[in-house]
N, C-alpha and C. Protein backbone atom coordinates (compact mmCIF):
# COMPACT_ATOMS: atom_id res chain seq x y z
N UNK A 1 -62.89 -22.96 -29.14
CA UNK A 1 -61.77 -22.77 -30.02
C UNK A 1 -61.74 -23.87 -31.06
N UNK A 2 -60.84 -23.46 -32.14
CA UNK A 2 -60.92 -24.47 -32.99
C UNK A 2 -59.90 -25.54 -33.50
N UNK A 3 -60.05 -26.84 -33.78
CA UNK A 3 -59.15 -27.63 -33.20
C UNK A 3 -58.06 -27.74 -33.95
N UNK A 4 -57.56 -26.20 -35.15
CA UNK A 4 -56.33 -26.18 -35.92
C UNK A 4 -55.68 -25.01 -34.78
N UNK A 5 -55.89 -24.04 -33.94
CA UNK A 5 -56.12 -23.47 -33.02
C UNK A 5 -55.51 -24.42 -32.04
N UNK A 6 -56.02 -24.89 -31.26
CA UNK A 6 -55.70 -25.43 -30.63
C UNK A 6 -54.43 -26.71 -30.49
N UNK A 7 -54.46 -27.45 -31.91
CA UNK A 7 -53.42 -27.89 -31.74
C UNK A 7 -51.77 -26.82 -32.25
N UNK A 8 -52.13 -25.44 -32.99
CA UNK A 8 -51.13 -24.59 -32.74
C UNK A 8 -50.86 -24.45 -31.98
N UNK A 9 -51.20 -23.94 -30.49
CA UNK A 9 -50.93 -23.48 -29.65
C UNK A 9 -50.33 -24.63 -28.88
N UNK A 10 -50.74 -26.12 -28.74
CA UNK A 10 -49.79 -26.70 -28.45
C UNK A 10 -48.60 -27.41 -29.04
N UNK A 11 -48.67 -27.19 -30.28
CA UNK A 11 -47.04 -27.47 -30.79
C UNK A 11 -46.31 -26.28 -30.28
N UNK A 12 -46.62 -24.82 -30.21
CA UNK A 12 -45.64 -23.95 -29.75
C UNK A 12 -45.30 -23.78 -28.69
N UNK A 13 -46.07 -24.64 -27.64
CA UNK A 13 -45.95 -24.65 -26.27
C UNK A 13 -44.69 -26.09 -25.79
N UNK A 14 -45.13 -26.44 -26.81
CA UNK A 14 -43.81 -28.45 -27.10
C UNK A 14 -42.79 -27.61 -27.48
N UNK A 15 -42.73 -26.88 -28.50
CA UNK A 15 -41.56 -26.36 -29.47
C UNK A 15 -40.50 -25.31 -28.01
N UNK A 16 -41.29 -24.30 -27.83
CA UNK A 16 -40.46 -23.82 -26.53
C UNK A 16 -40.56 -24.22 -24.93
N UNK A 17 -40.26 -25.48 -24.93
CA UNK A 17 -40.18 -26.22 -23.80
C UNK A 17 -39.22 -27.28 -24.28
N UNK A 18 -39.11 -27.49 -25.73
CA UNK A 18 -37.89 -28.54 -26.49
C UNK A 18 -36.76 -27.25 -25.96
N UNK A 19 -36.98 -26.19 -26.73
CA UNK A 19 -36.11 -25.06 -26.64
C UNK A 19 -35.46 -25.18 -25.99
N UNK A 20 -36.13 -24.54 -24.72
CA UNK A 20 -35.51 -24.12 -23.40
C UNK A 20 -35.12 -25.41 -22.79
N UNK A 21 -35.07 -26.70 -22.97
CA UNK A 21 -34.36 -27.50 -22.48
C UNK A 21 -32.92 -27.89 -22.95
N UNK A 22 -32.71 -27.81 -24.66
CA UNK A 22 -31.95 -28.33 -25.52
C UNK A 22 -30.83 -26.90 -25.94
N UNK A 23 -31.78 -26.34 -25.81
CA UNK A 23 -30.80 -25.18 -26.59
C UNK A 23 -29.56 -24.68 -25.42
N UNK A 24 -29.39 -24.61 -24.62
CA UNK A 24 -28.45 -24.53 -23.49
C UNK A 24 -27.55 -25.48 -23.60
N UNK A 25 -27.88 -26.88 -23.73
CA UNK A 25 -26.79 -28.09 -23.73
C UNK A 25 -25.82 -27.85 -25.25
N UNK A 26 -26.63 -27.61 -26.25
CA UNK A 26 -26.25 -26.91 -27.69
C UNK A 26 -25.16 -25.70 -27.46
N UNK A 27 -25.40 -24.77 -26.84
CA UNK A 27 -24.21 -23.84 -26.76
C UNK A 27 -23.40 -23.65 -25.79
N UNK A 28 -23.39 -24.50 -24.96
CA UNK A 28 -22.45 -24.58 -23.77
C UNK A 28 -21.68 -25.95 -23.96
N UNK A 29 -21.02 -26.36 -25.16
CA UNK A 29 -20.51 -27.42 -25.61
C UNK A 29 -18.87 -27.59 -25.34
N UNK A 30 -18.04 -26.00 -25.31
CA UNK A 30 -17.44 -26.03 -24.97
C UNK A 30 -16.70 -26.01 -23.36
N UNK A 31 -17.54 -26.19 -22.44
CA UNK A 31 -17.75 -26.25 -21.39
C UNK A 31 -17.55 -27.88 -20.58
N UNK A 32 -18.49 -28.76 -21.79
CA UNK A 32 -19.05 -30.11 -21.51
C UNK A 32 -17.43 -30.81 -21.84
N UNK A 33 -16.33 -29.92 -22.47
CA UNK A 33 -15.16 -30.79 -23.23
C UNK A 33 -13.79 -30.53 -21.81
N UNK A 34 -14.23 -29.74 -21.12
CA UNK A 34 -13.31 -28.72 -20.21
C UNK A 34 -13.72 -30.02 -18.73
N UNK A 35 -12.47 -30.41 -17.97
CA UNK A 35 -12.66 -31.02 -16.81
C UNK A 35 -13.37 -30.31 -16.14
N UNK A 36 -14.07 -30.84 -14.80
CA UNK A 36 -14.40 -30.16 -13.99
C UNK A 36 -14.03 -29.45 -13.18
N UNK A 37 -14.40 -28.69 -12.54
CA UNK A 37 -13.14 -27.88 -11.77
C UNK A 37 -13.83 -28.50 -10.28
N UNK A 38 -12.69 -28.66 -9.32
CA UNK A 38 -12.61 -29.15 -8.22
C UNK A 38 -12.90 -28.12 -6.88
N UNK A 39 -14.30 -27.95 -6.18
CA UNK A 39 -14.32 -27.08 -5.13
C UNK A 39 -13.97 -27.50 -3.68
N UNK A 40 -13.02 -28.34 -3.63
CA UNK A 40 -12.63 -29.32 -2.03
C UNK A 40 -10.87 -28.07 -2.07
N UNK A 41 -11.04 -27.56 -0.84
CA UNK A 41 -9.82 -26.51 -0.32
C UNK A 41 -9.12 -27.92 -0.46
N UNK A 42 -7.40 -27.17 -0.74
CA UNK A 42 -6.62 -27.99 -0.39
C UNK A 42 -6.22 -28.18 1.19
N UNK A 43 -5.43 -29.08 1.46
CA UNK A 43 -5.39 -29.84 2.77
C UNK A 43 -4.64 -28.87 3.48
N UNK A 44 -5.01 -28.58 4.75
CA UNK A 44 -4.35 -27.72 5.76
C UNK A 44 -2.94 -28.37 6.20
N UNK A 45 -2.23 -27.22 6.83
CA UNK A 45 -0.45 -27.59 6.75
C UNK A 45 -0.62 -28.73 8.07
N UNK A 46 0.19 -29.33 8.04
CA UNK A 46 -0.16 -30.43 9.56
C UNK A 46 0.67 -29.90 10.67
N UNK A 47 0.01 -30.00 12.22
CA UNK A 47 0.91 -29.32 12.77
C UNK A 47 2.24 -29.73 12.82
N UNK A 48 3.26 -29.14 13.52
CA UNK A 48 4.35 -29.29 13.85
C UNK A 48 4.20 -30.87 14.75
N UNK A 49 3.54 -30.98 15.86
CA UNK A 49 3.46 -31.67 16.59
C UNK A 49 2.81 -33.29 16.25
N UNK A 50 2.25 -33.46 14.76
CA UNK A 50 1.46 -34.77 14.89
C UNK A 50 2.54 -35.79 13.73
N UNK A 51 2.02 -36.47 14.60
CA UNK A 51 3.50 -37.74 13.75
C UNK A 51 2.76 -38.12 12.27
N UNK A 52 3.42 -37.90 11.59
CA UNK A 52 2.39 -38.49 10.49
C UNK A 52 2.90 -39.65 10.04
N UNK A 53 3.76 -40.42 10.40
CA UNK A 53 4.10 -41.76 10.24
C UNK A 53 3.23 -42.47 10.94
N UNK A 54 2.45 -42.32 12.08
CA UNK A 54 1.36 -42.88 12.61
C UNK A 54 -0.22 -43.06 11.54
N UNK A 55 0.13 -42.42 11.02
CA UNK A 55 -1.59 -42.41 10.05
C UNK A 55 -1.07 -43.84 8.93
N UNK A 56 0.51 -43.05 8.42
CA UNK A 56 0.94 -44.14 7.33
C UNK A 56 1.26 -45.74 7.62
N UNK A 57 1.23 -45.69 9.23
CA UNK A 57 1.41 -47.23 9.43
C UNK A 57 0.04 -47.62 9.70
N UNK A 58 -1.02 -47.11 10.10
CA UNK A 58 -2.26 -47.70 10.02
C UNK A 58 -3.22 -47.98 8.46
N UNK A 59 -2.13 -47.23 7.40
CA UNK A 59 -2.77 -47.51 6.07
C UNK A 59 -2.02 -48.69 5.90
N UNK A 60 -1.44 -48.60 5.74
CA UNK A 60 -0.01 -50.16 5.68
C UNK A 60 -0.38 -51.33 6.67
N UNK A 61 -1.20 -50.98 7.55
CA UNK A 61 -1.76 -52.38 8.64
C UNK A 61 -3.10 -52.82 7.57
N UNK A 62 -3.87 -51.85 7.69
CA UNK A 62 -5.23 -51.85 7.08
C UNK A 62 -4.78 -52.38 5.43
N UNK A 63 -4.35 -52.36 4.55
CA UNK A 63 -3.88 -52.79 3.24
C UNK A 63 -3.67 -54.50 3.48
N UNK A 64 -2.71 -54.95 4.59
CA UNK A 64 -2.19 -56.09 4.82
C UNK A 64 -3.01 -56.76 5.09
N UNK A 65 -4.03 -56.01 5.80
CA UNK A 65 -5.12 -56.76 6.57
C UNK A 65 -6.34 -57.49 5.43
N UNK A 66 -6.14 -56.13 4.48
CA UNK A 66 -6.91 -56.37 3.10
C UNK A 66 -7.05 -57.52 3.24
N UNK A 67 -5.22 -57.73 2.50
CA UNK A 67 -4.83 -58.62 1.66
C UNK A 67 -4.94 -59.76 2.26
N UNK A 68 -4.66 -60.20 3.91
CA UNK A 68 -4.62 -61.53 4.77
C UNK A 68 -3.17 -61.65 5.13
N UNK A 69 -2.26 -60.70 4.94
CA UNK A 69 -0.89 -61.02 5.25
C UNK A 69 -0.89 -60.94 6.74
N UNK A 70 -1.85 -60.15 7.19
CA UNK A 70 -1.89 -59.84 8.99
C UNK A 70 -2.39 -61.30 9.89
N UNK A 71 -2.84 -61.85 9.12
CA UNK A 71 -3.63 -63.37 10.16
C UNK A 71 -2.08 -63.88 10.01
N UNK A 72 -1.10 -63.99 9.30
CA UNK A 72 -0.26 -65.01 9.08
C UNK A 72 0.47 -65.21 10.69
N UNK A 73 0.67 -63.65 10.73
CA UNK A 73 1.48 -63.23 12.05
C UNK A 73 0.98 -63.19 13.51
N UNK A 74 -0.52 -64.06 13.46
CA UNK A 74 -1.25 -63.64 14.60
C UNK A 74 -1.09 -65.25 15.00
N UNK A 75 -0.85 -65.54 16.03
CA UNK A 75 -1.10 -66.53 17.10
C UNK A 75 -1.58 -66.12 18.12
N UNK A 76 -2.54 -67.19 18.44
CA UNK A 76 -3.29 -67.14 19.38
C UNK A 76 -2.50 -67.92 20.81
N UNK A 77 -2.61 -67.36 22.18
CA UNK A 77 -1.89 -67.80 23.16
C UNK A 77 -2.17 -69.28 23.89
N UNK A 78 -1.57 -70.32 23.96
CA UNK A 78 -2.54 -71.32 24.58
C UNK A 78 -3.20 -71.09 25.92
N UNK A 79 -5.15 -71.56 25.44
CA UNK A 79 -6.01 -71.26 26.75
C UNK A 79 -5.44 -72.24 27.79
N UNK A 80 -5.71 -71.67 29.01
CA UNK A 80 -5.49 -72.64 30.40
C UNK A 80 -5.97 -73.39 30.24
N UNK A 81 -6.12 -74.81 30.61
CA UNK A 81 -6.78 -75.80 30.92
C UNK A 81 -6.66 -76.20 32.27
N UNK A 82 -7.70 -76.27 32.95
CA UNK A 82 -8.19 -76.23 34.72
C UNK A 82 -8.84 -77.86 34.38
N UNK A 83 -8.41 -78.59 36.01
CA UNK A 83 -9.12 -79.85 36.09
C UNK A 83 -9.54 -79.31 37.64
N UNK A 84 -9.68 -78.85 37.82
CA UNK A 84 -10.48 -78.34 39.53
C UNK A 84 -10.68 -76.59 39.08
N UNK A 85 -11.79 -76.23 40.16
CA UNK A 85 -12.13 -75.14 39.91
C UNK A 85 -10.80 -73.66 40.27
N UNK A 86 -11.00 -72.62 39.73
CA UNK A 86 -9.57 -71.69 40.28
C UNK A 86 -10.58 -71.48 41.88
N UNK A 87 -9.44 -71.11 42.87
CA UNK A 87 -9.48 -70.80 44.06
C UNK A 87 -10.27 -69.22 44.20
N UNK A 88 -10.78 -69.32 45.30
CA UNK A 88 -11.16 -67.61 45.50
C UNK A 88 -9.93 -66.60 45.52
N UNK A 89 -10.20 -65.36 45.18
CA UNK A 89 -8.77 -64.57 45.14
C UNK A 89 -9.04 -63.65 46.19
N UNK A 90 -8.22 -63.11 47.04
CA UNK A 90 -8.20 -61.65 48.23
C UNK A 90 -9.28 -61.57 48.93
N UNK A 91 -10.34 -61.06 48.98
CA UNK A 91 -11.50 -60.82 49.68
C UNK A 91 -12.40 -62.21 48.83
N UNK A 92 -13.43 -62.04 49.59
CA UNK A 92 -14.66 -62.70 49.22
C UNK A 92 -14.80 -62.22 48.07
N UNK A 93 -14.56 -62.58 47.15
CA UNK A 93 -15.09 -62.29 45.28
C UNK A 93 -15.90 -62.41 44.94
N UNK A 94 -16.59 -63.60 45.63
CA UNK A 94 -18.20 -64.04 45.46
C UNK A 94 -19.17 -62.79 45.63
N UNK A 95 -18.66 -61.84 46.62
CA UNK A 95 -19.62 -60.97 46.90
C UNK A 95 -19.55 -59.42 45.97
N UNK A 96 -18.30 -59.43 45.34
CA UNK A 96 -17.71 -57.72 44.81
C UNK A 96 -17.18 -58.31 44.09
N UNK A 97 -17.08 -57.27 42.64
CA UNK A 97 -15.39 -57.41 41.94
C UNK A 97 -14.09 -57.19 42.66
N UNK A 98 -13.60 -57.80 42.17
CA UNK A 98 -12.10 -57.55 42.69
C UNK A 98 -10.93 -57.54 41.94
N UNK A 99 -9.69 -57.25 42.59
CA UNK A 99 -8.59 -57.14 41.58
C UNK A 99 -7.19 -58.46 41.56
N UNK A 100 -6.24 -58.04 41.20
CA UNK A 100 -5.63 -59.15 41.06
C UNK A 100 -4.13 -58.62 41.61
N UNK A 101 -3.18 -59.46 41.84
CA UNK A 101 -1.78 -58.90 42.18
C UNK A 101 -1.52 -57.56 41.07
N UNK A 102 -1.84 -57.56 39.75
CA UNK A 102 -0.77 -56.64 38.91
C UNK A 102 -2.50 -55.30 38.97
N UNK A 103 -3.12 -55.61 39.91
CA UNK A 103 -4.29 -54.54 39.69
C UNK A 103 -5.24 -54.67 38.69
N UNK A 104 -5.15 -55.80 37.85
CA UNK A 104 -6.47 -55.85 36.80
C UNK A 104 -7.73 -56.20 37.64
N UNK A 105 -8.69 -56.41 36.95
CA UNK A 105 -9.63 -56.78 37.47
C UNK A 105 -10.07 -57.93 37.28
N UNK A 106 -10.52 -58.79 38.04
CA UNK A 106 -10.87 -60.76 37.94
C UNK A 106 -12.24 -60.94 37.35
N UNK A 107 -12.03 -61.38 36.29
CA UNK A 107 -13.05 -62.19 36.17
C UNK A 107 -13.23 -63.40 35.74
N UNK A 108 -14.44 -64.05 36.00
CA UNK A 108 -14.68 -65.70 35.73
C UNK A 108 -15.08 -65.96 34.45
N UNK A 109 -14.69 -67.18 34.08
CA UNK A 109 -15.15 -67.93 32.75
C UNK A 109 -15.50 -69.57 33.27
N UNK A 110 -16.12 -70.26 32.30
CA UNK A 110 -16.52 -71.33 32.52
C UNK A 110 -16.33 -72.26 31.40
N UNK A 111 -15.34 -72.96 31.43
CA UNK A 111 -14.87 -73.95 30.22
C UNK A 111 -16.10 -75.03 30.19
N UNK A 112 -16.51 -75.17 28.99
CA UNK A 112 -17.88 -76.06 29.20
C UNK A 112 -17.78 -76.90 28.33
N UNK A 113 -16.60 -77.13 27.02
CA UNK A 113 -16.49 -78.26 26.13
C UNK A 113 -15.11 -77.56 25.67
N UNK A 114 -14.64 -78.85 24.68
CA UNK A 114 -13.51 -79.11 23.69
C UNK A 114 -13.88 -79.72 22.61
N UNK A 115 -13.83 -79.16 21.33
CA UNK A 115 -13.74 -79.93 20.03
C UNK A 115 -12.91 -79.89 19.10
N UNK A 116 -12.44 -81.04 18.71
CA UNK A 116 -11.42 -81.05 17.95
C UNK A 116 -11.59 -80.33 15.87
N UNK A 117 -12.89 -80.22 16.10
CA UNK A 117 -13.82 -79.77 14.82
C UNK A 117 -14.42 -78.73 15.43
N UNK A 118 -13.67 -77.42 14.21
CA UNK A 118 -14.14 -76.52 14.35
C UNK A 118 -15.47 -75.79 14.25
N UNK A 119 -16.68 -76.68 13.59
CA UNK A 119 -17.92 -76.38 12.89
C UNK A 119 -18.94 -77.03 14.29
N UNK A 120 -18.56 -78.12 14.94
CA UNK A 120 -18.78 -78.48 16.07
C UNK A 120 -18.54 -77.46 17.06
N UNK A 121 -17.75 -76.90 17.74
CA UNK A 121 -17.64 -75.80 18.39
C UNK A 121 -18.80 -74.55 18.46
N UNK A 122 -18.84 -74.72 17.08
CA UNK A 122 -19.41 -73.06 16.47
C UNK A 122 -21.21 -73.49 16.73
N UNK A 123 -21.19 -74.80 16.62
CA UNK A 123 -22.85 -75.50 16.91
C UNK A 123 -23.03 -74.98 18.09
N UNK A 124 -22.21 -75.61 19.00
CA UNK A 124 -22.33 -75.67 20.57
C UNK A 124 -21.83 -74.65 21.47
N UNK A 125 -21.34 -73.32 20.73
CA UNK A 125 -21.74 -72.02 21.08
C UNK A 125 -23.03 -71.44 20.77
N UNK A 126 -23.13 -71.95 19.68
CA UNK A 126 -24.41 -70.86 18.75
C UNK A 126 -25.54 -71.27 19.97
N UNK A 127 -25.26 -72.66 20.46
CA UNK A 127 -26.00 -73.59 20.75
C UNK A 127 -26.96 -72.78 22.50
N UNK A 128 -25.17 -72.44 23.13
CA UNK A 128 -25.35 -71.71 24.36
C UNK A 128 -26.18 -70.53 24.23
N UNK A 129 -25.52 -69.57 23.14
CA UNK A 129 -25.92 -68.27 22.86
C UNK A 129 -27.28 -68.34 22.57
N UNK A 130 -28.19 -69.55 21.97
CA UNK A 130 -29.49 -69.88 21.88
C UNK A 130 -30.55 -69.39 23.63
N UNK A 131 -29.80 -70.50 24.38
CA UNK A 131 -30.18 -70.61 25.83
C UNK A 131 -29.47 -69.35 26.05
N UNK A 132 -29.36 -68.31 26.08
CA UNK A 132 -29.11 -67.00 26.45
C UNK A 132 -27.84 -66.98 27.65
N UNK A 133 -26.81 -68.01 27.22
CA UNK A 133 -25.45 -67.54 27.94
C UNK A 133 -24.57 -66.91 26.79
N UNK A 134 -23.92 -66.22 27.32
CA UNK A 134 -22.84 -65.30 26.82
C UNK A 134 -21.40 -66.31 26.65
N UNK A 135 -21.46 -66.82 25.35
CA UNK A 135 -20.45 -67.98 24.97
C UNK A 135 -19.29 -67.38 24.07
N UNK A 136 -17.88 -67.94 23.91
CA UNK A 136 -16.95 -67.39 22.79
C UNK A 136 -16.06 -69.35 22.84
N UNK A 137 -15.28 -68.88 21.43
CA UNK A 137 -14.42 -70.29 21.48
C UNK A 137 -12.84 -69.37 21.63
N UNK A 138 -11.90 -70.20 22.02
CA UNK A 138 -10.51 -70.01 21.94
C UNK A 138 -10.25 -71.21 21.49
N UNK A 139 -9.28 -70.79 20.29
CA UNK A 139 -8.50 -72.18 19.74
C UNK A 139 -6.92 -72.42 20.41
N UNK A 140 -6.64 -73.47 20.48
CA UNK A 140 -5.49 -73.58 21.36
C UNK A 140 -4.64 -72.74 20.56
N UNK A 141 -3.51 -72.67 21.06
CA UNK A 141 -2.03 -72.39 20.54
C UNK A 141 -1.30 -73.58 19.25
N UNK A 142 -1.27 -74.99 18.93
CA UNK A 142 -1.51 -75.49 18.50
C UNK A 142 -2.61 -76.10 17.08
N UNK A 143 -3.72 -75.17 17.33
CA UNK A 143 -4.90 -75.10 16.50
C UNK A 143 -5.69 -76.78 16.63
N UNK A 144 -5.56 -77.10 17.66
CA UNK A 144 -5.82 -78.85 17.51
C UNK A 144 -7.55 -78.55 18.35
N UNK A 145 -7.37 -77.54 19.09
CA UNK A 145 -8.40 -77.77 20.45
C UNK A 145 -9.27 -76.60 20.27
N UNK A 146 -10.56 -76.45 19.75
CA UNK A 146 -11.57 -75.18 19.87
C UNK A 146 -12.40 -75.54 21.30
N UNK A 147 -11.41 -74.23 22.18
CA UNK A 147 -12.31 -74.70 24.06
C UNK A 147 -13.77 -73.94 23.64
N UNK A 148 -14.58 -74.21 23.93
CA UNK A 148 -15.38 -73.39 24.14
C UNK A 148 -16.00 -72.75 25.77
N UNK A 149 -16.21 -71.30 26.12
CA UNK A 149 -15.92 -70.84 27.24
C UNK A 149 -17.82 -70.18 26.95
N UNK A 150 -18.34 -70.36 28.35
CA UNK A 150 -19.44 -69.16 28.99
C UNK A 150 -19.15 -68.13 29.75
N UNK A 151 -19.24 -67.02 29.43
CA UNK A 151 -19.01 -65.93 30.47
C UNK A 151 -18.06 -64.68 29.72
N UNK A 152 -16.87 -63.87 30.08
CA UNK A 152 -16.77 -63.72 31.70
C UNK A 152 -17.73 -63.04 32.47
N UNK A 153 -17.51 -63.21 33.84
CA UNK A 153 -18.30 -62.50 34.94
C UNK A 153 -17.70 -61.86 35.76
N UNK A 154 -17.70 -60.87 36.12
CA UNK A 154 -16.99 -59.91 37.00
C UNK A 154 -16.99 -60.89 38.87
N UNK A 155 -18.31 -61.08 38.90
CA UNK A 155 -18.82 -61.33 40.02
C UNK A 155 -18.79 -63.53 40.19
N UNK A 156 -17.88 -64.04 41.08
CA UNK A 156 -18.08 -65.48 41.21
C UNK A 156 -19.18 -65.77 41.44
N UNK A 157 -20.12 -65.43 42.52
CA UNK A 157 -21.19 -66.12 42.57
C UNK A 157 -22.25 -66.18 41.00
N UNK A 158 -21.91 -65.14 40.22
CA UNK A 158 -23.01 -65.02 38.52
C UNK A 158 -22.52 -66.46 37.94
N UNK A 159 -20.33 -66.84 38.38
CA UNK A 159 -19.77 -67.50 37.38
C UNK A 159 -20.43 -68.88 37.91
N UNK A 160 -21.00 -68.94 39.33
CA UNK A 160 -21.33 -70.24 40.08
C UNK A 160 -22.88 -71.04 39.56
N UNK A 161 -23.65 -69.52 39.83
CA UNK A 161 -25.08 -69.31 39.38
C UNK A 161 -25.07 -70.03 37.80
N UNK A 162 -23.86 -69.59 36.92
CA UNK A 162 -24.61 -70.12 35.59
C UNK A 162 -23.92 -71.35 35.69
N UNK A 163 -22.81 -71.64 36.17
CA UNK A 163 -22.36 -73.28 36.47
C UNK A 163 -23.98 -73.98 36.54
N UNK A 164 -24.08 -73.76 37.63
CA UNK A 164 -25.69 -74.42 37.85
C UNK A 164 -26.55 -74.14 37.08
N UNK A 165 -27.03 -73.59 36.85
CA UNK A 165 -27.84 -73.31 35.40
C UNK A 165 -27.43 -74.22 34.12
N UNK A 166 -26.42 -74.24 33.66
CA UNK A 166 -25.53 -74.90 32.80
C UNK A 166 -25.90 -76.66 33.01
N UNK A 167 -25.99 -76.85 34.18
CA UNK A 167 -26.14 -78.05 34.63
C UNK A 167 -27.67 -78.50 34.36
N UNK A 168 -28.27 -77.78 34.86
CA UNK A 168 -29.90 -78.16 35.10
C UNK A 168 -30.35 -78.13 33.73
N UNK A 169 -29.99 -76.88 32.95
CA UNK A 169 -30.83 -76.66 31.72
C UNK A 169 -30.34 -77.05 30.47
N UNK A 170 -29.22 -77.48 30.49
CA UNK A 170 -28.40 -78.42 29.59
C UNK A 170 -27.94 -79.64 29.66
N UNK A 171 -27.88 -79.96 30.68
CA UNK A 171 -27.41 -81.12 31.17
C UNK A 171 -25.61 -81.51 30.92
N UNK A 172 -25.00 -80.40 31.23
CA UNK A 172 -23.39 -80.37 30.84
C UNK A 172 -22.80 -80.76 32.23
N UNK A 173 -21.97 -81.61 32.04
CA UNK A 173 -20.97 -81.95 32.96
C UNK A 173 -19.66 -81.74 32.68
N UNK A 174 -18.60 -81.76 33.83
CA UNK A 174 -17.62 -81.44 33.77
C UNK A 174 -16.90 -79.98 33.35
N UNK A 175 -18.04 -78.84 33.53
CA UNK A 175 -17.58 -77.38 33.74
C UNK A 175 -16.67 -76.96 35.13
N UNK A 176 -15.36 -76.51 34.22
CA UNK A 176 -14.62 -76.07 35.22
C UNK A 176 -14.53 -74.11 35.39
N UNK A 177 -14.70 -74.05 36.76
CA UNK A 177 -14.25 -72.86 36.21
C UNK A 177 -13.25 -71.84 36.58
N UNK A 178 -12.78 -70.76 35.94
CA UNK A 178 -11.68 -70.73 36.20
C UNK A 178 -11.39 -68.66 36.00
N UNK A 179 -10.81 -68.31 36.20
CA UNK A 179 -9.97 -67.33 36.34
C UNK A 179 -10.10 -66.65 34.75
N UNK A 180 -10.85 -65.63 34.29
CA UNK A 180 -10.66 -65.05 33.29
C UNK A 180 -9.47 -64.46 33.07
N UNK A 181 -8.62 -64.76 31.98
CA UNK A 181 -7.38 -63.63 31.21
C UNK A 181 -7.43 -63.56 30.12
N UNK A 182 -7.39 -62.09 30.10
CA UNK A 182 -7.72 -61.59 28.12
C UNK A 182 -6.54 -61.86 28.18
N UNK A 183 -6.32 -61.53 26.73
CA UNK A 183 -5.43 -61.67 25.89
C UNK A 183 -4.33 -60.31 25.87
């Protein structure tokens, strides 16, 4: 073929492929000026039975929470402080979980430091959680004291086992331990 030929045939092949792309956006202009129209059903009737003041106070928690107005109102309870270990409770505990007078269930923690600096604390958890114990801090009631705690353990002898452990592989003294209570 010849190459006036050939480049005809591809300008008319550019020309209706400009076309058919452009020429549609060109006459559907009044369309492009018109909002969109919205295909989401409107919201079903709510039953009779569901409180809907319950949804609106969890937007109103969640907003506050945004904002930081919710920490203002939160105190933390003061942690126990134990100078001897807590006593065994009902049966042998050492051997089973067990429960407590109000029926919860017992478990152990192990107070293993106090710092009065909070960034210190957060070392000497990170520190535990390194050596693969299961560590958290509680700050006093006061905000003066970050305890830092190992555990809980369902089972006394695990809370005894990492006492000793604690000892050998850290070299920590003066772990007391004591009677887990959430919050």
């Amino acid at each position: 073929m010849e190459t006036n030929l050939k480049a005809r045939i591809l300008g008319a092949v550019v020309t209706v492929l400009a076309l058919a792309l452009i020429l549609p956006n060109v006459l559907q202009t009044e369309l492009q000026n018109d909002q969109l129209l919205s295909e989401i059903p409107e919201r079903p009737a709510t039953p009779h039975w569901v409180d809907e003041s319950q949804s609106s106070r969890v937007r109103i928690e969640l907003d506050s929470l945004a904002k930081g107005e919710f920490q203002k109102g939160i105190t933390a309870p003061e942690p126990r402080v134990v100078t001897l270990d807590d006593p065994k409770i009902l049966h042998n505990a050492a051997e089973r979980g067990s429960l407590d007078e109000q029926g919860a269930a017992v478990a152990w923690t192990l107070q293993v430091g106090a710092f009065n600096d909070e960034k210190n604390a957060i070392q000497y958890r990170d520190k535990l959680r390194h050596n693969e114990f299961k560590s958290y801090i509680l700050k006093s009631g006061d905000g003066m004291w970050n305890r830092v705690y190992v555990g809980p353990m369902i089972q006394r002898t695990k809370a005894e086992q990492a006492k000793s452990r604690l000892t050998k592989q850290m070299s920590i003294k003066d772990i007391r331990l004591q009677q887990y209570k959430p919050e």
